[in-house]
Protein backbone atom coordinates (compact mmCIF):
# COMPACT_ATOMS: atom_id res chain seq x y z
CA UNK A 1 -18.07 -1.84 -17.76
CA UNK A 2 -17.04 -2.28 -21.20
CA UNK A 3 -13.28 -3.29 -22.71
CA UNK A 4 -11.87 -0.20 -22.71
CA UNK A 5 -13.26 1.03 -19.08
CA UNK A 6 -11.78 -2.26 -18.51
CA UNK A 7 -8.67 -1.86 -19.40
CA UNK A 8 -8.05 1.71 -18.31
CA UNK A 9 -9.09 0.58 -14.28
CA UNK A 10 -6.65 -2.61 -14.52
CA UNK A 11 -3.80 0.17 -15.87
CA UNK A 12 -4.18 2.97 -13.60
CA UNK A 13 -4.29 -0.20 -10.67
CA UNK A 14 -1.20 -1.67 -11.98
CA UNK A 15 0.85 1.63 -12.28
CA UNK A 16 -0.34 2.22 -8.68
CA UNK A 17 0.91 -0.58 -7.49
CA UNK A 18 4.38 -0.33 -9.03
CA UNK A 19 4.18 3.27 -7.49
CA UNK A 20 3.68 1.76 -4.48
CA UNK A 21 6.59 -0.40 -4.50
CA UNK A 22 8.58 2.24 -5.13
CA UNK A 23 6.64 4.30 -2.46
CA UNK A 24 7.73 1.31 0.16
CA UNK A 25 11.31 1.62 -0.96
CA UNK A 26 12.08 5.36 -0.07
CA UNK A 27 10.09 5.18 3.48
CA UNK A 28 12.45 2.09 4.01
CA UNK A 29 15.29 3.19 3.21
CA UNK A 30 15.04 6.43 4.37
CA UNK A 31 15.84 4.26 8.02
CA UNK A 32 13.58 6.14 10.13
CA UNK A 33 11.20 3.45 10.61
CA UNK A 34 8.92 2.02 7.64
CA UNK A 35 5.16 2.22 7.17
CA UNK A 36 2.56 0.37 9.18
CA UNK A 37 2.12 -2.37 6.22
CA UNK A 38 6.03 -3.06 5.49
CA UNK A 39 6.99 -2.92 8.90
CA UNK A 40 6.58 -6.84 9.71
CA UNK A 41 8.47 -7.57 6.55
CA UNK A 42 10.99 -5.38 6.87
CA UNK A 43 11.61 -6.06 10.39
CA UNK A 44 12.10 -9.73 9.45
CA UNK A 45 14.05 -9.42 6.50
CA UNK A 46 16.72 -7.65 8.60
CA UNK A 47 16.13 -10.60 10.97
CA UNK A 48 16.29 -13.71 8.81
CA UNK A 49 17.09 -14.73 5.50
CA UNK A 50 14.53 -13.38 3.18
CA UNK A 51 13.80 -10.37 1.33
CA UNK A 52 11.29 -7.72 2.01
CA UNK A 53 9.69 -8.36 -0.96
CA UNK A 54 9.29 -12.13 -0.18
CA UNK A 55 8.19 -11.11 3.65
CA UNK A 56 5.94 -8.89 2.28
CA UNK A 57 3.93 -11.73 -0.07
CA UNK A 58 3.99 -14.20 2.73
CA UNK A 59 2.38 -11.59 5.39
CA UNK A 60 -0.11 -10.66 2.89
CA UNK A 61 -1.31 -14.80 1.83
CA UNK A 62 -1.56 -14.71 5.57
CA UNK A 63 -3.80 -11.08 5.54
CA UNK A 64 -5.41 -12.69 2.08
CA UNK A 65 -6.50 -16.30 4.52
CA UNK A 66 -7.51 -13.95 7.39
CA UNK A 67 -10.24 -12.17 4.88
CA UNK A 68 -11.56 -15.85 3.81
CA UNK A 69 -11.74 -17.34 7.69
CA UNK A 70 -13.70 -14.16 8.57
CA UNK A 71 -15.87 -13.38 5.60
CA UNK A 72 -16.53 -17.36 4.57
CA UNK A 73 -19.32 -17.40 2.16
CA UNK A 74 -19.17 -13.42 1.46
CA UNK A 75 -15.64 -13.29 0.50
CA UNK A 76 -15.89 -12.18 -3.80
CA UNK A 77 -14.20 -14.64 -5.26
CA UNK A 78 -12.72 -12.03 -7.60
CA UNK A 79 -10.71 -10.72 -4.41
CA UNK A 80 -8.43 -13.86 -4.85
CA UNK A 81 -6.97 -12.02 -7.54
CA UNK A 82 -5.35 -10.49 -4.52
CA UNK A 83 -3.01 -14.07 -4.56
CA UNK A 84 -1.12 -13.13 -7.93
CA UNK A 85 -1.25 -9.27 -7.13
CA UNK A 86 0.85 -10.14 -4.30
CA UNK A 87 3.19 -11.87 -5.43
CA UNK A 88 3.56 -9.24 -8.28
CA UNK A 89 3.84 -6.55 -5.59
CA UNK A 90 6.89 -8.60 -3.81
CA UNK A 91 8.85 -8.65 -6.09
CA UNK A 92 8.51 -5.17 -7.22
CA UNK A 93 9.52 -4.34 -4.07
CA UNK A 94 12.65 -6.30 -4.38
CA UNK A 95 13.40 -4.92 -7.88
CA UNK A 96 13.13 -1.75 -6.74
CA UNK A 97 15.30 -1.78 -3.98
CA UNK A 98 17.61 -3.92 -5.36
CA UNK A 99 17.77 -2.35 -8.89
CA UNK A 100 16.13 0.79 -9.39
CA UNK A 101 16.83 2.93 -6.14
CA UNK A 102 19.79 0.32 -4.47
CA UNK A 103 21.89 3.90 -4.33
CA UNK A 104 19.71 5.41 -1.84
CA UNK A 105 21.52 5.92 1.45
CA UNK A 106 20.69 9.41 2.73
CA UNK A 107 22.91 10.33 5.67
CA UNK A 108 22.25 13.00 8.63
CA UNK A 109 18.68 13.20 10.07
CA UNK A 110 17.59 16.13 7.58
CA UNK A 111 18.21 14.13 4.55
CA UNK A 112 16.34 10.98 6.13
CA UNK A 113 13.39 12.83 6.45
CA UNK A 114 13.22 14.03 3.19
CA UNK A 115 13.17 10.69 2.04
CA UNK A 116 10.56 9.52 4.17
CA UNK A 117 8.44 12.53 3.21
CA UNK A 118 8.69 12.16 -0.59
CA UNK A 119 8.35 8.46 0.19
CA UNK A 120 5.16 8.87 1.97
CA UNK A 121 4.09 11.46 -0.78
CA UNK A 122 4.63 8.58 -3.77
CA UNK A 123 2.45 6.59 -1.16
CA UNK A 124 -0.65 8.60 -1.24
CA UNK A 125 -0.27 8.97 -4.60
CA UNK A 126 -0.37 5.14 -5.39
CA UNK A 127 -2.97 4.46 -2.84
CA UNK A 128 -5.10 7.10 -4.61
CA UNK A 129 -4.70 5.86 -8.34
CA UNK A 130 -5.45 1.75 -6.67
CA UNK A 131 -8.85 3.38 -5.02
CA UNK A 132 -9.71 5.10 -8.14
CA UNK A 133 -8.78 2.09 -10.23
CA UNK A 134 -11.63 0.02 -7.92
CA UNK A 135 -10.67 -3.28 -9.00
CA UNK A 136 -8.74 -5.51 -6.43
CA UNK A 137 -7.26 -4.31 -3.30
CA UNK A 138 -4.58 -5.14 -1.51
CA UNK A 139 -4.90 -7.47 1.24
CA UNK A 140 -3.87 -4.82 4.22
CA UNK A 141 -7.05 -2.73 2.92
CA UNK A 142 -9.33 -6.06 2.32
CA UNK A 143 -8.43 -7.53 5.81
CA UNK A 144 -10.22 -3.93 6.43
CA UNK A 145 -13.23 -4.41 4.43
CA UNK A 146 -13.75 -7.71 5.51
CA UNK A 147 -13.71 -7.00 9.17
CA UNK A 148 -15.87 -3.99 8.24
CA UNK A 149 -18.72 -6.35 6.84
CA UNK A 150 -18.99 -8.53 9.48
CA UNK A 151 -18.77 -6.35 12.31
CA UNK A 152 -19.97 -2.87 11.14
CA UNK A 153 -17.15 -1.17 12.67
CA UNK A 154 -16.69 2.07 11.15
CA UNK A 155 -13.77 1.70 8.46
CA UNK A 156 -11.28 4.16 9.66
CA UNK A 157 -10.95 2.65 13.31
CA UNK A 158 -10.76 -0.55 12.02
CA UNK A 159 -7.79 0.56 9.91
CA UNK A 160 -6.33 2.12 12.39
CA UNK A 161 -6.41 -0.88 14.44
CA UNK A 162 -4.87 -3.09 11.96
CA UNK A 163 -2.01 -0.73 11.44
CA UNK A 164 -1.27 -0.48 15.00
CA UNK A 165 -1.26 -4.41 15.25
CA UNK A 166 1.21 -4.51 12.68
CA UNK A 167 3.87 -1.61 13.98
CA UNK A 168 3.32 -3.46 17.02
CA UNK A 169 4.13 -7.13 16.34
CA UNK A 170 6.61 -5.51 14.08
CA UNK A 171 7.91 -3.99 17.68
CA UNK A 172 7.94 -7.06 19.01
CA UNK A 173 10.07 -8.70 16.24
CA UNK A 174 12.66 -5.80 16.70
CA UNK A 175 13.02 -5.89 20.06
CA UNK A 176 13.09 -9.86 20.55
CA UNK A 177 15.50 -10.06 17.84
CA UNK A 178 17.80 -6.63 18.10
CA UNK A 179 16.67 -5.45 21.78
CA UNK A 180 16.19 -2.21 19.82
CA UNK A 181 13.14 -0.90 17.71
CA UNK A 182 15.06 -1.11 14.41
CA UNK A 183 12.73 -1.16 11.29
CA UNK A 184 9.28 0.84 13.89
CA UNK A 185 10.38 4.50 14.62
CA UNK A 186 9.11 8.39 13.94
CA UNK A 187 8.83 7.50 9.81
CA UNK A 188 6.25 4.19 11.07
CA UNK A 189 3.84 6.90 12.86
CA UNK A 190 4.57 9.68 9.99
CA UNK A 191 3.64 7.19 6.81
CA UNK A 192 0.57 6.08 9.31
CA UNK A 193 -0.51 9.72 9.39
CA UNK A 194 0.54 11.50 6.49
CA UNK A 195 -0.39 8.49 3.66
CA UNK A 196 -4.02 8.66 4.00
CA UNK A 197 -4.63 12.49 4.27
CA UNK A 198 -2.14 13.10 1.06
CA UNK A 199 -4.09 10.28 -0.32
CA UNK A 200 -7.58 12.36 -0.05
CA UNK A 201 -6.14 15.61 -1.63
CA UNK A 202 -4.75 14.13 -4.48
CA UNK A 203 -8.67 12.28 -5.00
CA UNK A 204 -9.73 15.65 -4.60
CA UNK A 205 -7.34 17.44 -7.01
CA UNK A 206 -7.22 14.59 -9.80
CA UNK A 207 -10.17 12.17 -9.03
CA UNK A 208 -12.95 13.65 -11.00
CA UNK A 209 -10.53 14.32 -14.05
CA UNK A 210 -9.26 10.55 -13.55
CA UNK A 211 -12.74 8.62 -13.32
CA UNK A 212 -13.94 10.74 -16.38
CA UNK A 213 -11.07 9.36 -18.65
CA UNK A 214 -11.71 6.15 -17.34
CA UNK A 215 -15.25 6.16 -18.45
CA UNK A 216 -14.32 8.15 -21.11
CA UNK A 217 -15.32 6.36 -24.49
CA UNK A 218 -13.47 8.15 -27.34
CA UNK A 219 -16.53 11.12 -27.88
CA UNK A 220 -16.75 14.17 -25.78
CA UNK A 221 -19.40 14.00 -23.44
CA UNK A 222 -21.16 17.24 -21.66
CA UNK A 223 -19.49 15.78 -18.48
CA UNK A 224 -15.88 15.02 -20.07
CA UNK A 225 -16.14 18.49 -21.93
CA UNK A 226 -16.46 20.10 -18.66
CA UNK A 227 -13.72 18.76 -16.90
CA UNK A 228 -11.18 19.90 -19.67
């Protein structure tokens, strides 16, 4: 991989990752229940005197030691890159809702779910440029892998495991500290659903033209040619 494939994969990972900020913020706000991932942190920051975005970097250095204590040797040392990108991530989460979308407050049922729709939408589309980019993951997807190498279980189950751990402890957070499921409702199970199959048909409808500009290196090529 050469400088400018270099630089292209670290761009299209760090727009996806603001896009998923952003992505995090309408689901949330949208106050039908957040996605699998944010629900712990959001959950708690309703709870106790924190942010989301500062919940959300602590739960992942936790997902980040959980890869290390089950991987050991095998754990890529470049994955600790993971430690800055989440920090990063918090607080764009923060600045986001804070700054950029802090007048979001959709009111009657119709207009939640619209924002929890185009929320889950911005979702997949982040989650597809950060896959394409293939450079660091996040540490909800790399507690996946890692499980993944050491046990063999197929990917998908495992993911769906680890997202169902997390609504649920997030559960157990709301109800121990509201008596009510606030922060784990319809939008949790929607994002859970909806995120990854969006996800796949936008690799479908953009991947091929995205991974030739990435390799892309300033001449036309019979491949790049044919993808214009």
């Amino acid at each position: 991989m050469n400088r400018i494939e270099f630089s292209k994969k670290y761009l299209i990972f760090s727009l996806g990752l603001f896009i998923n900020a952003i992505g995090v913020v309408f689901v949330t706000k949208a106050n039908l229940g957040t996605s699998p991932n944010a629900s712990i942190p959001y959950v708690l920051s309703m709870a106790l005197p924190l942010t989301i975005g500062q919940f959300t970097i602590l739960l992942n250095l936790l997902l980040i030691g959980l890869q290390f204590f089950i991987t050991r040797r095998q754990f890529p040392l470049v994955q600790l890159l993971q430690i800055p990108v989440s920090i990063a991530f918090g607080y764009l989460i923060d600045f986001c809702m804070d700054y950029l979308f802090y007048w979001i407050n959709p009111e009657g049922y119709a207009a939640k779910m619209a924002f929890l729709l185009i929320g889950c939408i911005i979702l997949a589309f982040s989650v597809f440029l950060e896959f394409t980019a293939d450079v660091i993951v996040l540490p909800g997807e790399g507690l996946t892998n890692a499980i993944h190498a050491v046990t063999g279980w197929e990917k998908g189950v495992v993911k769906v495991s680890i997202d169902a751990a997390m609504s649920g402890t997030a559960l157990l957070f709301a109800l121990y500290f509201f008596h009510a499921p606030n922060g784990v409702r319809e939008g949790t199970i929607i994002a859970a659903i909806l995120v990854g199959i969006v996800s796949k048909q936008f690799d479908r409808m953009f991947g091929k033209r995205l991974l030739a500009w990435i390799h892309a290196s300033g001449k036309a090529t019979p491949q790049t040619a044919a993808m214009k």
